[in-house]
Protein backbone atom coordinates (compact mmCIF):
# COMPACT_ATOMS: atom_id res chain seq x y z
CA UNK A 1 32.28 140.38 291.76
CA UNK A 2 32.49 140.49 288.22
CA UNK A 3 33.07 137.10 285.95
CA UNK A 4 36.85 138.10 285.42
CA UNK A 5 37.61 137.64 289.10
CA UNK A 6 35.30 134.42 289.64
CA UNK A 7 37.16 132.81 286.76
CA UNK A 8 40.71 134.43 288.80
CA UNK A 9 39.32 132.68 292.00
CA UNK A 10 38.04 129.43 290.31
CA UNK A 11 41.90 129.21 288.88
CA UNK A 12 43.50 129.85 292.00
CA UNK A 13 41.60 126.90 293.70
CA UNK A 14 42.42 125.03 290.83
CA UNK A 15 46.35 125.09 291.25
CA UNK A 16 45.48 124.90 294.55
CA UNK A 17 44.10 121.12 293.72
CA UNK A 18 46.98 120.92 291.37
CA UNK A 19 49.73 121.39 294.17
CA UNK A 20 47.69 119.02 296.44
CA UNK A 21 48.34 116.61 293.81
CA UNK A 22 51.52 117.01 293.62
CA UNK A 23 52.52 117.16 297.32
CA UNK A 24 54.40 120.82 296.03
CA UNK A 25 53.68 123.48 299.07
CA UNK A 26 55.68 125.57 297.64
CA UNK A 27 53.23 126.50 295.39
CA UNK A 28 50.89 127.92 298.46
CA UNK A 29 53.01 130.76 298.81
CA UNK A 30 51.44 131.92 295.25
CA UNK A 31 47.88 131.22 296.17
CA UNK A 32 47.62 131.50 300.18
CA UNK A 33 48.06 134.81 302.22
CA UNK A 34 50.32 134.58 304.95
CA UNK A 35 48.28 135.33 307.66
CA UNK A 36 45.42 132.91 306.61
CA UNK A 37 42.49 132.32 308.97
CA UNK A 38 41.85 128.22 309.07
CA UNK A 39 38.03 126.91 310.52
CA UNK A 40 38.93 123.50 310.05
CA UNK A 41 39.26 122.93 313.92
CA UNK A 42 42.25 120.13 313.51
CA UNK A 43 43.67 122.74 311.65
CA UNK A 44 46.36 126.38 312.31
CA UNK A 45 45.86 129.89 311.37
CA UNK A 46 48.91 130.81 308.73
CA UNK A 47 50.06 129.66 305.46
CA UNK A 48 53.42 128.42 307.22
CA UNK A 49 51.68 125.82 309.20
CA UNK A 50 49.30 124.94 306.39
CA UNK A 51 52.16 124.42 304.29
CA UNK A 52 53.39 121.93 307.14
CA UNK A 53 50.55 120.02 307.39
CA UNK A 54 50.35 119.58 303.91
CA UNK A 55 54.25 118.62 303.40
CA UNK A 56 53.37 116.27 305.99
CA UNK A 57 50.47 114.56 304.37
CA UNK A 58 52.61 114.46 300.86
CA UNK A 59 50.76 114.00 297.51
CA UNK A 60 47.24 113.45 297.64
CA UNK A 61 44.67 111.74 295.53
CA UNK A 62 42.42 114.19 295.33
CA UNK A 63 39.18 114.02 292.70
CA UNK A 64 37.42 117.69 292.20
CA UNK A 65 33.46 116.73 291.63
CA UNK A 66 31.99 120.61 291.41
CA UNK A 67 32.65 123.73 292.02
CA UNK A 68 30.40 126.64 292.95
CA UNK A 69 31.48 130.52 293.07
CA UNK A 70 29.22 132.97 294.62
CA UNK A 71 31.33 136.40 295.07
CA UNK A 72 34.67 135.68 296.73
CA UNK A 73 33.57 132.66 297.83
CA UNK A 74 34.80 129.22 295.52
CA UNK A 75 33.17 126.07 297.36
CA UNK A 76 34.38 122.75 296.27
CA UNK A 77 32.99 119.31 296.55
CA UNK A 78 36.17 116.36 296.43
CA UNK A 79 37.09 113.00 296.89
CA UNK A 80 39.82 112.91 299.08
CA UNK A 81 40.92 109.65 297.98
CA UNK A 82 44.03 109.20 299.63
CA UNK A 83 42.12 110.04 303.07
CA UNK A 84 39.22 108.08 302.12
CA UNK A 85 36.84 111.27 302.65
CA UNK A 86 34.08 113.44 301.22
CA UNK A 87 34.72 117.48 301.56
CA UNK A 88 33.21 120.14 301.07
CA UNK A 89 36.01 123.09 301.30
CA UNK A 90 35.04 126.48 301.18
CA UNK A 91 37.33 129.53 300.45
CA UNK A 92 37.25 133.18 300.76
CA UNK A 93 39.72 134.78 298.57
CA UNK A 94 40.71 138.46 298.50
CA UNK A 95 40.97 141.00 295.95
CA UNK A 96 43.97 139.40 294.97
CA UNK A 97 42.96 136.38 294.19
CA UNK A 98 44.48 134.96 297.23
CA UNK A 99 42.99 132.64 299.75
CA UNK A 100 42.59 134.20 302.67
CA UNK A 101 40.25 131.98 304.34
CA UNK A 102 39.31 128.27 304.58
CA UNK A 103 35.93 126.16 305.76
CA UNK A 104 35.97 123.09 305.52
CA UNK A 105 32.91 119.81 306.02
CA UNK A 106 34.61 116.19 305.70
CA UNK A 107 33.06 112.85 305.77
CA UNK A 108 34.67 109.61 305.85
CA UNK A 109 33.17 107.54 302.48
CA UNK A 110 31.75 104.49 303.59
CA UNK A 111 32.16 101.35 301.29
CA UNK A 112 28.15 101.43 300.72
CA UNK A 113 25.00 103.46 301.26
CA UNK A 114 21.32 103.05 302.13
CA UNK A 115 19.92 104.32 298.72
CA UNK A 116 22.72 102.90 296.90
CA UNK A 117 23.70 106.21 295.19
CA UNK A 118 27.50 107.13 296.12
CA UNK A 119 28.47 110.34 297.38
CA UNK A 120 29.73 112.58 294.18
CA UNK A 121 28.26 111.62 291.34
CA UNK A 122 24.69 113.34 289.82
CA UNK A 123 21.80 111.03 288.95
CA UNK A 124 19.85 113.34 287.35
């Protein structure tokens, strides 16, 4: 993939964030295919339903920490604040620049931690 399209896919996860923010699923139908394969296993296949769950959740305080592109792949570490959890979401996007697929590894952040150091930020 050349740097043009990572940059595509980084901005496309981006206003992804963005609508998350804002609680605005509308938005998905610009950035999500419709037929949309989900891992997360709480989760549907289909940009209708994630646009449902989303609408459901409404606005979200979400904090973006990294992101990491290898090929069509954008992974993102957040803060989930609103849910009070750690992610990592992974997502596949197509030639497009759509997201056509979603991974996802949550964690709920717990109010301390055995070496002290929280979960997102870099020591070194």
């Amino acid at each position: 993939m050349d740097n043009g399209n990572a940059k595509r896919n980084i901005e496309t996860v981006e206003r992804l964030f963005e609508a998350f923010r804002a609680g605005n699923t509308d938005t998905f139908d610009e950035l999500i295919v419709d037929d949309y394969v989900q891992h997360n296993p709480q989760g549907h296949d289909g940009l209708s339903a994630t646009k449902t769950a989303f609408a459901q959740m409404g606005p979200l305080d979400v904090e973006v920490h990294r992101v990491i592109v290898d090929g069509d792949l954008v992974a993102v570490h957040a803060h989930y604040k609103t849910l009070a959890m750690a992610a990592v979401d992974i997502f596949r996007l197509n030639d497009e620049g759509k997201i056509v697929e979603h991974w996802d590894v949550l964690q709920q952040v717990p109010a301390t931690t055995v070496s002290g150091n929280d979960m997102f930020t870099q020591q070194t």
